[in-house]
Protein backbone atom coordinates (compact mmCIF):
# COMPACT_ATOMS: atom_id res chain seq x y z
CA UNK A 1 0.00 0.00 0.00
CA UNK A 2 0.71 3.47 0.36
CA UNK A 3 3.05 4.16 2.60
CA UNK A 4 5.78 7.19 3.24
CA UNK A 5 9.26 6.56 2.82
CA UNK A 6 11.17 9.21 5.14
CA UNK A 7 14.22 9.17 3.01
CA UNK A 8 12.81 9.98 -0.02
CA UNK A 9 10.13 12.24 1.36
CA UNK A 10 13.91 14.27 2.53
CA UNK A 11 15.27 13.99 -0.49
CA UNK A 12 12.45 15.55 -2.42
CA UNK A 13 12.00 17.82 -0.14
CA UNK A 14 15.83 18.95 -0.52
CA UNK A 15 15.48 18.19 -4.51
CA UNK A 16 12.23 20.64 -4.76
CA UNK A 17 14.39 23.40 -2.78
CA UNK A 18 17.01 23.29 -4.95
CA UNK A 19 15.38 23.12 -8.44
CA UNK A 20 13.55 26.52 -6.70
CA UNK A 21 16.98 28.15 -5.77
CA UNK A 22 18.05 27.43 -9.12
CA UNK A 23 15.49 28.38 -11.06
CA UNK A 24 15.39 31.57 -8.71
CA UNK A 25 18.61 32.56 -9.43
CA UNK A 26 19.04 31.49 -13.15
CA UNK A 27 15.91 32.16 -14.21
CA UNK A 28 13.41 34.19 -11.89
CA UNK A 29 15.80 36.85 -10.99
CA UNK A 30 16.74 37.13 -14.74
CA UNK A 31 13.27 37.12 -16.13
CA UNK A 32 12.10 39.57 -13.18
CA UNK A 33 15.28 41.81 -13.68
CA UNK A 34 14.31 41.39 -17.22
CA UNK A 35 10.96 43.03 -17.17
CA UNK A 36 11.62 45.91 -15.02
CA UNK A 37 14.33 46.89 -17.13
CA UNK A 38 11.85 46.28 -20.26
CA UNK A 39 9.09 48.60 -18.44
CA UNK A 40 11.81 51.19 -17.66
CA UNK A 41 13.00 51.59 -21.08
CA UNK A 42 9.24 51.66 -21.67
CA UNK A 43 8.09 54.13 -19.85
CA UNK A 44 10.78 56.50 -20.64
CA UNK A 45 9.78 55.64 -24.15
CA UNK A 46 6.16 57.46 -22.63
CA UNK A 47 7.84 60.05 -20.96
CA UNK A 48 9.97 61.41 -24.13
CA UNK A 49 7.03 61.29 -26.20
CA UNK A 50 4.90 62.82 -23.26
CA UNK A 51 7.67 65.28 -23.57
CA UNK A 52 7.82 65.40 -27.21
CA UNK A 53 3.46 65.41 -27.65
CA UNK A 54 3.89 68.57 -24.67
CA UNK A 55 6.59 70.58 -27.17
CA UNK A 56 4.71 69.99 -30.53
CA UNK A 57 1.64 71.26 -27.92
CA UNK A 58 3.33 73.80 -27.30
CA UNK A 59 4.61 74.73 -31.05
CA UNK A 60 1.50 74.66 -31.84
CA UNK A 61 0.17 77.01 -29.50
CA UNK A 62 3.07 79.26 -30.15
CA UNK A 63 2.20 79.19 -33.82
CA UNK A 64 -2.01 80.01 -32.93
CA UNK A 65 -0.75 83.01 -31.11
CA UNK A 66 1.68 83.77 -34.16
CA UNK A 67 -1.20 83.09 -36.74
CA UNK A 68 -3.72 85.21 -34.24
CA UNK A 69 -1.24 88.42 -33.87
CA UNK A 70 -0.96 88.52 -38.07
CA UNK A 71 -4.21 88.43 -38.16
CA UNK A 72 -4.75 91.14 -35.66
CA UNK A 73 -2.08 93.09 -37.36
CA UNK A 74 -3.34 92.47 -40.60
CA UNK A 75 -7.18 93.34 -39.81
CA UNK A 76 -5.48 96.92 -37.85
CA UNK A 77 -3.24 97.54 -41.59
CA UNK A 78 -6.92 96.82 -43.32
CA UNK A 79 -8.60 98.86 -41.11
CA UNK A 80 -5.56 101.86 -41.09
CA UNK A 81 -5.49 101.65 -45.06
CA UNK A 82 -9.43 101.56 -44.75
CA UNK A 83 -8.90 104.84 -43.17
CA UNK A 84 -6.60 106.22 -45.17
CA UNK A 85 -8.64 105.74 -48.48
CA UNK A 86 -11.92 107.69 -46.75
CA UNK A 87 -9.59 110.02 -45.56
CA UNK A 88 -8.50 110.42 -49.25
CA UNK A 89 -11.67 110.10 -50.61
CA UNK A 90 -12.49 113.14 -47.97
CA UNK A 91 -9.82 115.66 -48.79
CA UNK A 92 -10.77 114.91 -52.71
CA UNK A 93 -14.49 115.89 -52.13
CA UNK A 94 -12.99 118.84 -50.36
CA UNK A 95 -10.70 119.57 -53.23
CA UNK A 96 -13.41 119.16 -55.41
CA UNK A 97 -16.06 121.25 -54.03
CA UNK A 98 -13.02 124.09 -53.83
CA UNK A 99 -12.77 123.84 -57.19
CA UNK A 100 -16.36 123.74 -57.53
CA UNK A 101 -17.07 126.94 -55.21
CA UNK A 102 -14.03 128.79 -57.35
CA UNK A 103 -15.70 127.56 -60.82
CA UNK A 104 -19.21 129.14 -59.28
CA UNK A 105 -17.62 131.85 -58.11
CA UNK A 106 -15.34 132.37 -61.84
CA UNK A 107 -18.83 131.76 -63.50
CA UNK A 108 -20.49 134.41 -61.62
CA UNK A 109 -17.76 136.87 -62.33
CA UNK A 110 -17.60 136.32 -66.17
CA UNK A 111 -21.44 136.62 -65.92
CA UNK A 112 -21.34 139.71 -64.09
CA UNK A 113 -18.93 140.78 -66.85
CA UNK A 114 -20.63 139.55 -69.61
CA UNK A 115 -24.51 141.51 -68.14
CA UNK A 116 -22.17 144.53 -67.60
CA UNK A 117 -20.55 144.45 -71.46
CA UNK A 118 -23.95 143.20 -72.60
CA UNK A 119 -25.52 146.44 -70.93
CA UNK A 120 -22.98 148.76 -71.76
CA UNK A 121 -23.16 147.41 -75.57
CA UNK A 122 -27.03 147.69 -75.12
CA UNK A 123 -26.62 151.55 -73.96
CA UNK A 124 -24.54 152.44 -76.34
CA UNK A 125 -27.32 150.70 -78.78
CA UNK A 126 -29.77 152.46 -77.44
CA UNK A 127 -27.70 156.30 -77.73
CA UNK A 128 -27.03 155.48 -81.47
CA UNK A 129 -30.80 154.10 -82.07
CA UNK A 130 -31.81 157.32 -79.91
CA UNK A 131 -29.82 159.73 -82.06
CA UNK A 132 -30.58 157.97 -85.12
CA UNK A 133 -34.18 158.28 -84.19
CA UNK A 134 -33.74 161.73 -83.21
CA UNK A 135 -32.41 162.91 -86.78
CA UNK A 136 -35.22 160.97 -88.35
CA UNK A 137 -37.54 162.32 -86.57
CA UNK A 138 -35.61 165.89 -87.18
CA UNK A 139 -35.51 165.34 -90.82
CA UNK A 140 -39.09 164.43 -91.10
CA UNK A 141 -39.96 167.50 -89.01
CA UNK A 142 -37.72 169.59 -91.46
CA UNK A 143 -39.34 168.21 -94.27
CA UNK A 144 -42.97 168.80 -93.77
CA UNK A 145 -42.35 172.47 -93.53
């Protein structure tokens, strides 16, 4: 039947204890020593590219502010040239309603010039067809008597 043998029950005993001290120090250790060095190299792997995803982060948000200033400065250049052009547009209404008051105002003169030759010609019409009328009048007058 069954029965325990004390010797061998010892030397399995000291048989199982040694296969685990030697696969504990040729093979556990190793394997153990192994992985952490694995998840090391592994997890600075995630910490550069942390690193790297936080720079290209930041780039980018570097390069949003860049984009947003142009466009700030570009939308205060539209805006200044904007100005510019009305205040162009302004001073050539002004320039041309100058010119437009002084054309009036050479109008009215050369009109006032022209009424006063046109009524000096006209009186001087008027003395001749007065005289003229005059001596017909006189010549009729002389001959009826």
């Amino acid at each position: 039947m069954l029965s325990i043998n004390p010797s061998e029950l010892i030397w399995t005993i000291l048989c199982f204890l040694a296969l685990l001290f030697l696969l504990n120090r040729f093979l556990y250790r190793p394997l153990v020593r192994f992985m952490d060095e694995r998840k090391a190299r592994i997890d600075a792997g995630l910490n550069e590219e942390r690193a790297a995803q936080a720079a290209l982060d930041e780039e980018a948000r570097g390069l949003e502010r860049e984009r947003e200033e142009q466009l700030q400065e570009g939308r205060r250049e539209l805006l200044a040239e904007k100005s510019r052009e009305e205040e162009r547009r302004l001073e050539t209404m002004r320039e041309a309603k100058l010119a437009a008051a002084e054309a009036v105002v050479d109008a009215r003169a050369e009109a006032e010039e022209l009424h006063s030759e046109t009524m000096r010609e006209l009186d001087h019409r008027r003395d001749e067809i007065s005289k003229k009328l005059a001596r017909r009048l006189l010549d009729a007058g002389n001959t009826e008597q």
